[in-house]
Protein backbone atom coordinates (compact mmCIF):
# COMPACT_ATOMS: atom_id res chain seq x y z
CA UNK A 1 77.64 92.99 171.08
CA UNK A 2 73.93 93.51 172.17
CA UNK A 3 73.24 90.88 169.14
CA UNK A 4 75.32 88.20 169.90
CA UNK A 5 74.07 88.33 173.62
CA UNK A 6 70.17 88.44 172.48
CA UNK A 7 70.95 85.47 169.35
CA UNK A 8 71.70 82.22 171.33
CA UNK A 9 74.26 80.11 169.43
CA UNK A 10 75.61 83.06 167.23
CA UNK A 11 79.14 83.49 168.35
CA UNK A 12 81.20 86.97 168.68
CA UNK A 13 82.47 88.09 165.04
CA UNK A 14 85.48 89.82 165.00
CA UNK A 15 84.83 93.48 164.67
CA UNK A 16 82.98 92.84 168.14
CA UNK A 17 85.54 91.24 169.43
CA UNK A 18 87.69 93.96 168.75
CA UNK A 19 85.63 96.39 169.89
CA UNK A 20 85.39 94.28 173.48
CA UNK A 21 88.97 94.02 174.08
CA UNK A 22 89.78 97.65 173.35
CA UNK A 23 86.77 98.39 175.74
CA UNK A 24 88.18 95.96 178.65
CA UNK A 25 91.76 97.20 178.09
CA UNK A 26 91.08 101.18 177.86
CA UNK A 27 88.36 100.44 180.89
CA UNK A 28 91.35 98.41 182.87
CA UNK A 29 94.21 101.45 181.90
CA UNK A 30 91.56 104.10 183.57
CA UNK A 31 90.64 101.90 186.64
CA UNK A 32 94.36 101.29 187.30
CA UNK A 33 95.70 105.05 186.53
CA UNK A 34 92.51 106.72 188.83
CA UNK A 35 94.04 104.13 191.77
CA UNK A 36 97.48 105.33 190.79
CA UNK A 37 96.00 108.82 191.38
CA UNK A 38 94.49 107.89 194.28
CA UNK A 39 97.61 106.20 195.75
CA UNK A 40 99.58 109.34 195.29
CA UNK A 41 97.15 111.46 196.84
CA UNK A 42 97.94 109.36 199.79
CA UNK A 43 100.95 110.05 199.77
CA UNK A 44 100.64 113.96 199.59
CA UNK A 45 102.17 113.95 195.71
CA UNK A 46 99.47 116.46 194.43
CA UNK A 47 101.41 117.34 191.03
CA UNK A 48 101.30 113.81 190.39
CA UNK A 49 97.63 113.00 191.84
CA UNK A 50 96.63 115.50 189.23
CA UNK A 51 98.49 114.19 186.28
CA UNK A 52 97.97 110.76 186.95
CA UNK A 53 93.67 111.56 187.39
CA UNK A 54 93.75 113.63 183.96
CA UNK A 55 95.50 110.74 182.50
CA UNK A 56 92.30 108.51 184.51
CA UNK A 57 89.97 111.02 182.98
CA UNK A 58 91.58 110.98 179.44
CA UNK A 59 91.21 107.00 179.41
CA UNK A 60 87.76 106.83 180.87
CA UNK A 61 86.91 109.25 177.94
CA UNK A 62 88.27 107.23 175.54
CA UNK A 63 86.66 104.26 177.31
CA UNK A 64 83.10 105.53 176.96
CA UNK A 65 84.04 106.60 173.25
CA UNK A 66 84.90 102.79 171.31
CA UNK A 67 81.78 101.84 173.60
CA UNK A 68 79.22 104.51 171.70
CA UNK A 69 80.97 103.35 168.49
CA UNK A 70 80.76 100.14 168.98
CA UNK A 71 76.76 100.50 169.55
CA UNK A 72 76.64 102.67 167.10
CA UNK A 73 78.15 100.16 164.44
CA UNK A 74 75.91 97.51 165.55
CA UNK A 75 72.80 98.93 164.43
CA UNK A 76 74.55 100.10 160.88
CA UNK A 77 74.53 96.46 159.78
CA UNK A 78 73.16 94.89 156.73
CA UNK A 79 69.13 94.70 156.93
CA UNK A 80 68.10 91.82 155.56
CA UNK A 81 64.36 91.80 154.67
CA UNK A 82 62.16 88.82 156.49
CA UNK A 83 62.17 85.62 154.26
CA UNK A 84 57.81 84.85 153.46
């Protein structure tokens, strides 16, 4: 996606856009399972604090992985040599 940001006028093609969404919703699934955690800790449920922040941990993993694919796929593109 670093590309499409740095190329004005060259939209978002569709392996990026994948990769995006599956970054915002495995991102959004940790954020909202760590304040699940956190919301049970509150409440003194400590079995299900700790189930609930592996499950935070698991995501966030998961999260960080389609993001170091995804910028390791953009630079495995086809090179086209500079036109003279």
């Amino acid at each position: 996606m670093a590309r499409a940001e740095q190329e004005p006028g060259r939209g978002l093609n569709l392996r990026e856009k994948a990769f995006w969404a599956a970054e915002v919703l495995v991102g959004a699934l940790a954020t909202w399972t760590a304040l699940v955690a956190l919301d049970r800790l509150g409440q003194k449920e400590f079995g299900q604090a700790a189930e609930y922040g592996t499950n935070a941990a698991v995501y966030a993993i998961i999260a960080g992985a389609i993001f170091a694919a995804d910028k390791l796929l953009v630079n495995r593109g086809p090179k086209n040599p500079p036109s003279s």
